[in-house]
Protein backbone atom coordinates (compact mmCIF):
# COMPACT_ATOMS: atom_id res chain seq x y z
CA UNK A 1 5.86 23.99 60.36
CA UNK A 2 8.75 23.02 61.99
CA UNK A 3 9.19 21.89 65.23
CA UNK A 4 12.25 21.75 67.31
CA UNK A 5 13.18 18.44 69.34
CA UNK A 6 15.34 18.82 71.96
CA UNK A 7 18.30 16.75 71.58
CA UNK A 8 17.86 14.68 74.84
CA UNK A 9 14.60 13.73 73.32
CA UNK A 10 16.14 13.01 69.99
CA UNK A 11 18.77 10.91 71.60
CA UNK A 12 16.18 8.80 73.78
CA UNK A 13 14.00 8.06 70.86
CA UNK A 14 17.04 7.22 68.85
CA UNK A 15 18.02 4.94 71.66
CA UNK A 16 14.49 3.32 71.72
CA UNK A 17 14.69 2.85 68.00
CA UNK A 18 17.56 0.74 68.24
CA UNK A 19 16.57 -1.13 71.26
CA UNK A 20 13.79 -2.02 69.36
CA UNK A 21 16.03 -3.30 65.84
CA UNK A 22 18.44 -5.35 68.79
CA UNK A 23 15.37 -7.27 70.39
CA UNK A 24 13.37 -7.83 66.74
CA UNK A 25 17.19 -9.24 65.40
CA UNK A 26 17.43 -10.91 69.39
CA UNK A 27 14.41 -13.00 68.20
CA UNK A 28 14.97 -13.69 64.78
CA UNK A 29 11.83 -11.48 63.65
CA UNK A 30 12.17 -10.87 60.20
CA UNK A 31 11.38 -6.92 59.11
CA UNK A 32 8.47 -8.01 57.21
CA UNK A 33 6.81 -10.07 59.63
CA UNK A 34 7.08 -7.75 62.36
CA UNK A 35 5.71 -5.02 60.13
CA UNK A 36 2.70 -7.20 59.43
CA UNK A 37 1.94 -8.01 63.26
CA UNK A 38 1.99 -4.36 63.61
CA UNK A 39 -0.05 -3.29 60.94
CA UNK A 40 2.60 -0.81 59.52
CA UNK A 41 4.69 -0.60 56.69
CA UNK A 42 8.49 -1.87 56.18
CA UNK A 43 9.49 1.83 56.05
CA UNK A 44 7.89 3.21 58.50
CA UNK A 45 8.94 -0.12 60.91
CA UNK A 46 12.93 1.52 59.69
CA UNK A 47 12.07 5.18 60.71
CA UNK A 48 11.03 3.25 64.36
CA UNK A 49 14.35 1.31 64.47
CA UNK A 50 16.37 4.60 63.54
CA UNK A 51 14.38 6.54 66.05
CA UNK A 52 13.05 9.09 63.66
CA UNK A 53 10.52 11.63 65.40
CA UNK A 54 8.31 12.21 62.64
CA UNK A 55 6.96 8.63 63.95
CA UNK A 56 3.41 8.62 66.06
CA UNK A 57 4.02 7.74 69.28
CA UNK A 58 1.30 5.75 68.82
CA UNK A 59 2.98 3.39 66.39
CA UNK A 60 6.17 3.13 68.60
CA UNK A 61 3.56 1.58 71.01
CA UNK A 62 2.04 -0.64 68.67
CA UNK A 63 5.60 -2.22 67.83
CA UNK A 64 6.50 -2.15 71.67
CA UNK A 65 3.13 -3.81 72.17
């Protein structure tokens, strides 16, 4: 099933996603390592960085966190 986003949602997650790549590159936290501390794959730690919304928001917390 497909769902629809709404594009304002698209566009904040997006936005989110790439706050979160600026302050992991801010303090020199390698992909990897931040990945680990998280307890989440490299990939899926680049669908949070690109904002994708096929992410759990669960994990978006867990990398916030």
């Amino acid at each position: 099933m497909d769902v629809k986003i709404p594009i304002p949602a698209l566009r904040a997650l997006r936005k989110l996603g790439h706050d979160i790549r600026d302050a992991r590159r801010r303090r020199r936290i390698p992909v990897a390592l931040l990945a680990e501390r998280a307890s989440i794959s490299r990939m899926t730690l680049s669908k949070v960085e690109k904002g994708e919304p096929g992410v759990a928001a669960g994990t978006y917390a867990t990398v916030l966190f």
